[in-house]
Protein backbone atom coordinates (compact mmCIF):
# COMPACT_ATOMS: atom_id res chain seq x y z
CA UNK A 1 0.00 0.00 0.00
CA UNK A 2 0.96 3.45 -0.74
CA UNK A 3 1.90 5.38 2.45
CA UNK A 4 0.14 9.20 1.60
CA UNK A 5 0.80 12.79 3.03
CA UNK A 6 -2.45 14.41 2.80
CA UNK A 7 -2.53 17.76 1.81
CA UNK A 8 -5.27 20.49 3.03
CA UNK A 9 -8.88 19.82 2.36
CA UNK A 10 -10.12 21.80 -0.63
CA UNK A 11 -11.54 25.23 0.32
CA UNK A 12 -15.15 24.33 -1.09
CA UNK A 13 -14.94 21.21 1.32
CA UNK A 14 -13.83 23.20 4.46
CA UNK A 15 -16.31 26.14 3.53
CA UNK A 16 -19.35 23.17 3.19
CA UNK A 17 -18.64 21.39 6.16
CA UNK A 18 -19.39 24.23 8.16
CA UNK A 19 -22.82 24.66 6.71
CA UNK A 20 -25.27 23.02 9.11
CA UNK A 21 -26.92 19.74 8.06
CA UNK A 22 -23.71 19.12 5.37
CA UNK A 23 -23.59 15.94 4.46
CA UNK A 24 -21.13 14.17 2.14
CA UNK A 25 -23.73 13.47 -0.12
CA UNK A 26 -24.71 17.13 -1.26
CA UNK A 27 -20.67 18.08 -1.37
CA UNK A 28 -18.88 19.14 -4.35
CA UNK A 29 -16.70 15.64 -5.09
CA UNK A 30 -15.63 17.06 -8.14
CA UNK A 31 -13.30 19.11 -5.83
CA UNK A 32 -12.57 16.39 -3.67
CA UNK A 33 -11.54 13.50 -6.05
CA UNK A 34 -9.37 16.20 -8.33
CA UNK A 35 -7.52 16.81 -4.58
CA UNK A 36 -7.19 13.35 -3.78
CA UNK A 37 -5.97 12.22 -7.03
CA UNK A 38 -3.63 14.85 -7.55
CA UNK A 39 -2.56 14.19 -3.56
CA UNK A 40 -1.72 10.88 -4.49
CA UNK A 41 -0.01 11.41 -7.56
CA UNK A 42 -3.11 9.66 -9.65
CA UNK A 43 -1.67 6.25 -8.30
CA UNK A 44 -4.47 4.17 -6.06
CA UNK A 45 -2.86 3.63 -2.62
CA UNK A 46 -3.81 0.13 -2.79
CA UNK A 47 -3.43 -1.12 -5.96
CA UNK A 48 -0.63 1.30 -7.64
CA UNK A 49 -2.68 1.66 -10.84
CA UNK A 50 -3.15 5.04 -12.27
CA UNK A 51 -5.85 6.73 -11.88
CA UNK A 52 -7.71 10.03 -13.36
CA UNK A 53 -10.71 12.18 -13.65
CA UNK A 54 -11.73 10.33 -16.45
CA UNK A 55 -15.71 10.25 -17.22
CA UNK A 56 -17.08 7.18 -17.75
CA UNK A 57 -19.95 7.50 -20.30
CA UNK A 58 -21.59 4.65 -19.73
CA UNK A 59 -22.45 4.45 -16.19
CA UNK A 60 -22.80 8.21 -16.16
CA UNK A 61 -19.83 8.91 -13.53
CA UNK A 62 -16.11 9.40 -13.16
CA UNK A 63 -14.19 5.96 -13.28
CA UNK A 64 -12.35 6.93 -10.03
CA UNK A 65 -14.68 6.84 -7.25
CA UNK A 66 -14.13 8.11 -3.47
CA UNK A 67 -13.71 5.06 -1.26
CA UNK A 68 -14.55 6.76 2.09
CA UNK A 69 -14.31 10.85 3.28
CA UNK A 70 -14.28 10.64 6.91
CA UNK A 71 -10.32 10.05 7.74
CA UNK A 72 -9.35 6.69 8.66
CA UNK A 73 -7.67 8.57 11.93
CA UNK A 74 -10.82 9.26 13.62
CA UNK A 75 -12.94 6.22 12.67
């Protein structure tokens, strides 16, 4: 597995989690999975395959999907 050093949550992450109600659901993941990928040098951390942004036409969303948004830390 690839060890990651996580960067700063996007802004429009930060600025949404402070709304009340938020949930991960309603967020902007565009901005999240561009931060992620780019945060982990479009490699998955647990396969070491590349990854992108790429849109995947027939199922209607990106190919790279978010496994989980809480951190692992505080789970």
């Amino acid at each position: 597995m690839k060890h990651i050093v996580k960067n700063t949550e996007p802004q429009s992450l930060k600025t949404y989690r402070s709304t009340p109600n938020a949930s991960f659901n309603d967020s902007n993941k565009e901005d999240i999975r561009k931060s992620l990928i780019e945060e982990q040098g479009a490699i998955c951390a647990y396969c070491m395959k590349r990854i992108s942004n790429k849109w995947n036409a027939k199922l209607q969303k990106p190919f790279t999907e978010i496994e989980h948004y809480k951190s692992q830390d505080v789970i």
